[in-house]
Protein backbone atom coordinates (compact mmCIF):
# COMPACT_ATOMS: atom_id res chain seq x y z
CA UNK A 1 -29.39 100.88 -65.40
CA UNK A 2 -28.67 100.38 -69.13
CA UNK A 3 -24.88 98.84 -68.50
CA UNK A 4 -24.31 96.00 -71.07
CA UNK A 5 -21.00 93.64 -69.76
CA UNK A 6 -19.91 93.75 -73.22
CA UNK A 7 -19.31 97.38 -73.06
CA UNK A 8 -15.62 99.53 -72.03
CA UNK A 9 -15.37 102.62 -71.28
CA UNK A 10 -12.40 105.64 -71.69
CA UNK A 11 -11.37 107.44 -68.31
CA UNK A 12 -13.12 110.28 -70.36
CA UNK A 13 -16.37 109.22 -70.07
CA UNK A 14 -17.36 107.42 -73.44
CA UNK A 15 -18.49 104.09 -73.80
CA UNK A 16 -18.24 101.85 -76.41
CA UNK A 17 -20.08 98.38 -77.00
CA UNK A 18 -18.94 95.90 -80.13
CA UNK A 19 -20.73 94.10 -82.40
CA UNK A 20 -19.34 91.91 -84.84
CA UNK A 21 -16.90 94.60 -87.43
CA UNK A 22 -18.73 97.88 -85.75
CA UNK A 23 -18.61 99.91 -82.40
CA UNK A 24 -21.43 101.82 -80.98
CA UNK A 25 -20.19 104.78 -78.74
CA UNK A 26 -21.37 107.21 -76.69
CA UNK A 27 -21.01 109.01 -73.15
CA UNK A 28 -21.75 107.02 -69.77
CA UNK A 29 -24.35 107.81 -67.65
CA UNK A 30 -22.01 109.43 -65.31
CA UNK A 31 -21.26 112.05 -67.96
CA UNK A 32 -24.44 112.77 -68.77
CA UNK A 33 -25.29 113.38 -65.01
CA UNK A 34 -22.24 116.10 -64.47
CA UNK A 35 -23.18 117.84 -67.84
CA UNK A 36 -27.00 118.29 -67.10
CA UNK A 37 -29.42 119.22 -69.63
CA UNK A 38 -28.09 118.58 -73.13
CA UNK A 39 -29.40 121.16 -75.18
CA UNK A 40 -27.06 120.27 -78.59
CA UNK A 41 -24.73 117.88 -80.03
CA UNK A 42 -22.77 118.08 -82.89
CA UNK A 43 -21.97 114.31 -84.08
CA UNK A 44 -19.29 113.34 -86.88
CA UNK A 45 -19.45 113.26 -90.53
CA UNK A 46 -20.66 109.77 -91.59
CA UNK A 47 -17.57 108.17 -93.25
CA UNK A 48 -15.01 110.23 -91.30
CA UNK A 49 -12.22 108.54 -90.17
CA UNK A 50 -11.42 108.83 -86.49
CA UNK A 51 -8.15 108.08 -84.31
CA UNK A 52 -8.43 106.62 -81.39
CA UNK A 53 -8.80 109.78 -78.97
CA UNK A 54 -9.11 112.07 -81.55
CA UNK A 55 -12.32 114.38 -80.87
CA UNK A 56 -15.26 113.22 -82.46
CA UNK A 57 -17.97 115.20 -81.35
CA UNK A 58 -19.36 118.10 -79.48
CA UNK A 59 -22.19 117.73 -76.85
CA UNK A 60 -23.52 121.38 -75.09
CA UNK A 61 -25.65 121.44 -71.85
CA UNK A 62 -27.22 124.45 -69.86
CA UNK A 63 -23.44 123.84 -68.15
CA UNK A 64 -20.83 123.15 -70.41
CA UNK A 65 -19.68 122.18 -73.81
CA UNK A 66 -17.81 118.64 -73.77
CA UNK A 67 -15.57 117.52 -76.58
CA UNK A 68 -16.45 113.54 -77.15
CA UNK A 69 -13.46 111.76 -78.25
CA UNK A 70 -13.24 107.92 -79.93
CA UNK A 71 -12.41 105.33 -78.45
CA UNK A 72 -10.92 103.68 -80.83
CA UNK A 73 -10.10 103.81 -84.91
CA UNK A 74 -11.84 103.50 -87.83
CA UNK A 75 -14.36 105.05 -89.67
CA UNK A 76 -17.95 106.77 -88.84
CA UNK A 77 -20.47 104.13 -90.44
CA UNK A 78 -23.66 105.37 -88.54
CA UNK A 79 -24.88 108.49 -86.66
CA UNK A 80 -27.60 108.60 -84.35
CA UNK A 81 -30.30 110.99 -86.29
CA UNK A 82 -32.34 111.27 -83.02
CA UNK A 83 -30.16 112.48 -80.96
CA UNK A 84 -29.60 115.34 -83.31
CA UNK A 85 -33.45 116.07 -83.51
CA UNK A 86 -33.77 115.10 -79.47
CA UNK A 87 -30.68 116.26 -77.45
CA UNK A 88 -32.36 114.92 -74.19
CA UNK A 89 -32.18 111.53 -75.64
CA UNK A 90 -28.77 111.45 -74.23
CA UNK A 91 -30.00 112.56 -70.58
CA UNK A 92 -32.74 109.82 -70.76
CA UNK A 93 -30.60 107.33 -72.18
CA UNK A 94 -27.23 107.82 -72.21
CA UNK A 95 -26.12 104.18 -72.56
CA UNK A 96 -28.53 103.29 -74.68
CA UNK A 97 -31.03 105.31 -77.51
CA UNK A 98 -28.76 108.35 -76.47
CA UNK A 99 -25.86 106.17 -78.27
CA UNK A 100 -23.91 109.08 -80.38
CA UNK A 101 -22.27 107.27 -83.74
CA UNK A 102 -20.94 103.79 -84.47
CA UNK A 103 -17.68 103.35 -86.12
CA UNK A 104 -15.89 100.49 -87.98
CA UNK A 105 -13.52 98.39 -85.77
CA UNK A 106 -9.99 99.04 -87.31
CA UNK A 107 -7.92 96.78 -84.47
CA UNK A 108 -9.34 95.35 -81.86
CA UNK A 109 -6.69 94.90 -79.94
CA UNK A 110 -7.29 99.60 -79.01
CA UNK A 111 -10.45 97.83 -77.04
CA UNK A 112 -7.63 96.22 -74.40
CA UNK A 113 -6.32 99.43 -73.37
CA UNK A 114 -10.32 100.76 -72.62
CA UNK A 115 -11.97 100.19 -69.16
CA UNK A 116 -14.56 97.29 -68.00
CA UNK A 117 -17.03 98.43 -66.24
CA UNK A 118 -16.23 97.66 -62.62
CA UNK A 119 -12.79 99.24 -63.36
CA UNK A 120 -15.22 102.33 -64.86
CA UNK A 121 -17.17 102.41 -61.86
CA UNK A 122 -14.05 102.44 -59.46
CA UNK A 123 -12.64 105.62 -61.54
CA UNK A 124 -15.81 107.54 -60.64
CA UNK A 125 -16.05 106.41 -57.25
């Protein structure tokens, strides 16, 4: 498994891992698993500013469509060019190279309120 101790998670399914000023985010494997196939994914315009919660992104799978919301705030300083040209990246890789965009950290104290991962783990037990 790809699980990094650093990272928290929402209780709707994103994950995000901090380093130094900037967040990386993206859906946990779990997500990944109950969407199947991802077949698309729509990611934010680079220097968008986000809310925490606010919807983000858009990732489709032979199942579903799944809005991906931010964790926290700030603004879009990255997105993750092969995911666009490889959807599957995500199924692969989820917590990882399937990483969606990375955002500026606006207040850290928004990563408090997020979940570690055993509390992550209990949620989707």
């Amino acid at each position: 498994m790809e699980y990094d101790a650093d990272m928290k998670y929402t209780d709707t399914h994103e994950w995000i891992a901090v380093e130094g000023d900037e967040g990386t985010i993206g859906i946990s494997t779990h997500a990944q698993a109950e969407l199947g196939e991802v077949v698309y994914v729509q990611l934010p315009k680079m220097g968008s500013h986000l809310q925490a919660g606010e919807e983000a992104a858009v990732i489709e799978s032979t199942k579903a469509a799944s809005d991906i919301y931010s964790p926290i705030s700030g603004t879009v300083v990255a997105i993750n060019e092969m995911v666009k040209e490889n959807p599957s990246l995500i199924n692969s890789s989820a917590e990882a190279e399937g990483w969606l965009f990375k955002i500026s950290v606006e207040n850290r104290s928004e990563l408090d309120s997020l979940l570690d991962h055993p509390q992550y783990l209990q949620l989707i037990s």
